[in-house]
C-alpha atoms as a PDB file:
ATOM      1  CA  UNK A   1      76.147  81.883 135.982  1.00  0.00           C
ATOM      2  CA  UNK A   2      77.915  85.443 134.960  1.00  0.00           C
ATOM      3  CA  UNK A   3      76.094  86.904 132.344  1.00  0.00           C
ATOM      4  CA  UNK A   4      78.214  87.275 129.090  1.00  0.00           C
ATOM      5  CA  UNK A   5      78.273  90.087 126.659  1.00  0.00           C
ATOM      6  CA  UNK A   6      79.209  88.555 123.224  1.00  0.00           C
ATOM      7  CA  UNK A   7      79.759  92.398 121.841  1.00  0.00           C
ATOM      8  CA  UNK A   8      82.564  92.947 124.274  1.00  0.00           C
ATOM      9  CA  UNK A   9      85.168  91.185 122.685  1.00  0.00           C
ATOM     10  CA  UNK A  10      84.824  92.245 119.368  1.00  0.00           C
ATOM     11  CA  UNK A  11      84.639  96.145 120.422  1.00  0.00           C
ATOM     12  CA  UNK A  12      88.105  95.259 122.060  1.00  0.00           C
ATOM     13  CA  UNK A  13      89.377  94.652 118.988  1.00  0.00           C
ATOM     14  CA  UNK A  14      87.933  97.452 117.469  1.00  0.00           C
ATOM     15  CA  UNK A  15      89.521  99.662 119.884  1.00  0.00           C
ATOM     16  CA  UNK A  16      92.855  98.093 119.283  1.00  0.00           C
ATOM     17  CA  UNK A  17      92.439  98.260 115.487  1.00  0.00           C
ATOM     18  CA  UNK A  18      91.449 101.159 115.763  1.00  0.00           C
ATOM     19  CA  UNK A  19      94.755 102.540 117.781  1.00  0.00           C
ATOM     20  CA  UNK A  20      97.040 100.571 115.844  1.00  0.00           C
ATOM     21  CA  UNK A  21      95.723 102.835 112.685  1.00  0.00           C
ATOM     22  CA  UNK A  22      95.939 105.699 114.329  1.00  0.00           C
ATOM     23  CA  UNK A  23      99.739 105.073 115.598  1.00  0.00           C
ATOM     24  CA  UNK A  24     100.615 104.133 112.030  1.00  0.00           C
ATOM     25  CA  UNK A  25      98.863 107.327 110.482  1.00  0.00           C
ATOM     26  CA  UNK A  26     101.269 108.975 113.363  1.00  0.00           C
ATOM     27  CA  UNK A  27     104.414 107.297 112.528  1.00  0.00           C
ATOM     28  CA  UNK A  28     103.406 107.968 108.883  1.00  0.00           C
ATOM     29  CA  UNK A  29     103.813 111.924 109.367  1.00  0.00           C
ATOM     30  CA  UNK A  30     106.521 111.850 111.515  1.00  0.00           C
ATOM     31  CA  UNK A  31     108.537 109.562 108.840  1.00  0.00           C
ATOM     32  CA  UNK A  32     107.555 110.860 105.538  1.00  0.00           C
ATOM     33  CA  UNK A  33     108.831 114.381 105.693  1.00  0.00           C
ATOM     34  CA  UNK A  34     112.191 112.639 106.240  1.00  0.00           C
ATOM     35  CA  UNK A  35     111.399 110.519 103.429  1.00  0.00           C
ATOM     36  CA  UNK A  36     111.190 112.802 101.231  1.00  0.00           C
ATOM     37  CA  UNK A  37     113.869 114.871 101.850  1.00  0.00           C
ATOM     38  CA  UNK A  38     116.337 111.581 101.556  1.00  0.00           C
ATOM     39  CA  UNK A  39     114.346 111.335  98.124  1.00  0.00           C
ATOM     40  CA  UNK A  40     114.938 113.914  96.956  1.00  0.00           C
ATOM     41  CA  UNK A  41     118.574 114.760  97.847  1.00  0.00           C
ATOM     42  CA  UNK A  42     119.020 111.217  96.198  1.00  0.00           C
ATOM     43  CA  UNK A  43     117.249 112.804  93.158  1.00  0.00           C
ATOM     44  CA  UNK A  44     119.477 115.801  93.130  1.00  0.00           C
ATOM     45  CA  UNK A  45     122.740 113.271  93.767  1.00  0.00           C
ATOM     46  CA  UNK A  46     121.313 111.201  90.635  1.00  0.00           C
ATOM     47  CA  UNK A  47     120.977 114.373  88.512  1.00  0.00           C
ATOM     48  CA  UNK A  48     125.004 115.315  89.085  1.00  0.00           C
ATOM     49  CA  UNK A  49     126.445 111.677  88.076  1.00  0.00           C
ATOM     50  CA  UNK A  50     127.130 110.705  84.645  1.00  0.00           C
ATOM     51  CA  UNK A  51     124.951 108.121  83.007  1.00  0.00           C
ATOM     52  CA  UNK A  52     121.957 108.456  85.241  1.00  0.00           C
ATOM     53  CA  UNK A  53     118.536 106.899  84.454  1.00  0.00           C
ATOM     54  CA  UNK A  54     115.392 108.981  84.954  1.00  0.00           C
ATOM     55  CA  UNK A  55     113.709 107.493  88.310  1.00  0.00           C
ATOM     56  CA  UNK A  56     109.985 105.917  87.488  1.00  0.00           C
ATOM     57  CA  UNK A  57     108.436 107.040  89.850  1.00  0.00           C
ATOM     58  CA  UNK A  58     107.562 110.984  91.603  1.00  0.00           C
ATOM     59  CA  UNK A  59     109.929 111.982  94.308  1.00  0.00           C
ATOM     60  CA  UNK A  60     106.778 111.905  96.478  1.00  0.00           C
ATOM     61  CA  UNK A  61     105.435 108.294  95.266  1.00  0.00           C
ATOM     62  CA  UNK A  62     109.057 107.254  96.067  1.00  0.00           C
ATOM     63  CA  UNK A  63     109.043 109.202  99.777  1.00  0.00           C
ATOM     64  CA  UNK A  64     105.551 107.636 100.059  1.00  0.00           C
ATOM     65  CA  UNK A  65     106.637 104.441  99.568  1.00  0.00           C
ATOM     66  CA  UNK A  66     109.403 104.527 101.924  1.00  0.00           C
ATOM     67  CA  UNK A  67     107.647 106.100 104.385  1.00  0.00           C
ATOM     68  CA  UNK A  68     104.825 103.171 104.509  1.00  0.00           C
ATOM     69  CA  UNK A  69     107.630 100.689 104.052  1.00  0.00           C
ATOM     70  CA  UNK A  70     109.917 101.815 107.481  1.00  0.00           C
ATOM     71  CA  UNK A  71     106.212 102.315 108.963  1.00  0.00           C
ATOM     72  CA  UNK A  72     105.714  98.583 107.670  1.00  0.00           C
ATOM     73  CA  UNK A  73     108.918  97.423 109.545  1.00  0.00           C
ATOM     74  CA  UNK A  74     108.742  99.160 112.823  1.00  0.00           C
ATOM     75  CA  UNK A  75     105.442  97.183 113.456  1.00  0.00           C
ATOM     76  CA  UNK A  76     106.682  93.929 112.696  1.00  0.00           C
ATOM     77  CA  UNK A  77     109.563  94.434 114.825  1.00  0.00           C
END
């Protein structure tokens, strides 16, 4: 009989955990600074038409959100 190691498993999906969080983190700061700049040129775009709302939320809540949301998508894909 092999000898089993009941730890293995679960430190595999550590690992993976792990380097799934650490490509998101990465694909985090690669998308937010583009984020934010579509934020805020939407911001400035809002500023120059005529019977514009003020926007809820920070442009950099709003880039935030974007960012985790297109980071959201390209791992379900």
């Amino acid at each position: 009989m092999l000898p089993t190691n009941k730890y293995s498993a679960p430190s595999h999906a550590l690992r993976d955990r792990q380097s799934e969080r650490a490509l998101m983190r990465q694909l985090f700061l690669i998308s937010y600074p583009l984020c934010l700049i579509a934020a805020t040129s939407h911001r400035i775009a809002l500023h120059f038409t005529a019977g514009s709302t003020r926007p809820e939320q920070s442009v950099f809540a709003e880039a935030r959100s974007a960012a985790y949301a297109a980071v959201g998508y390209a791992f379900h894909a």
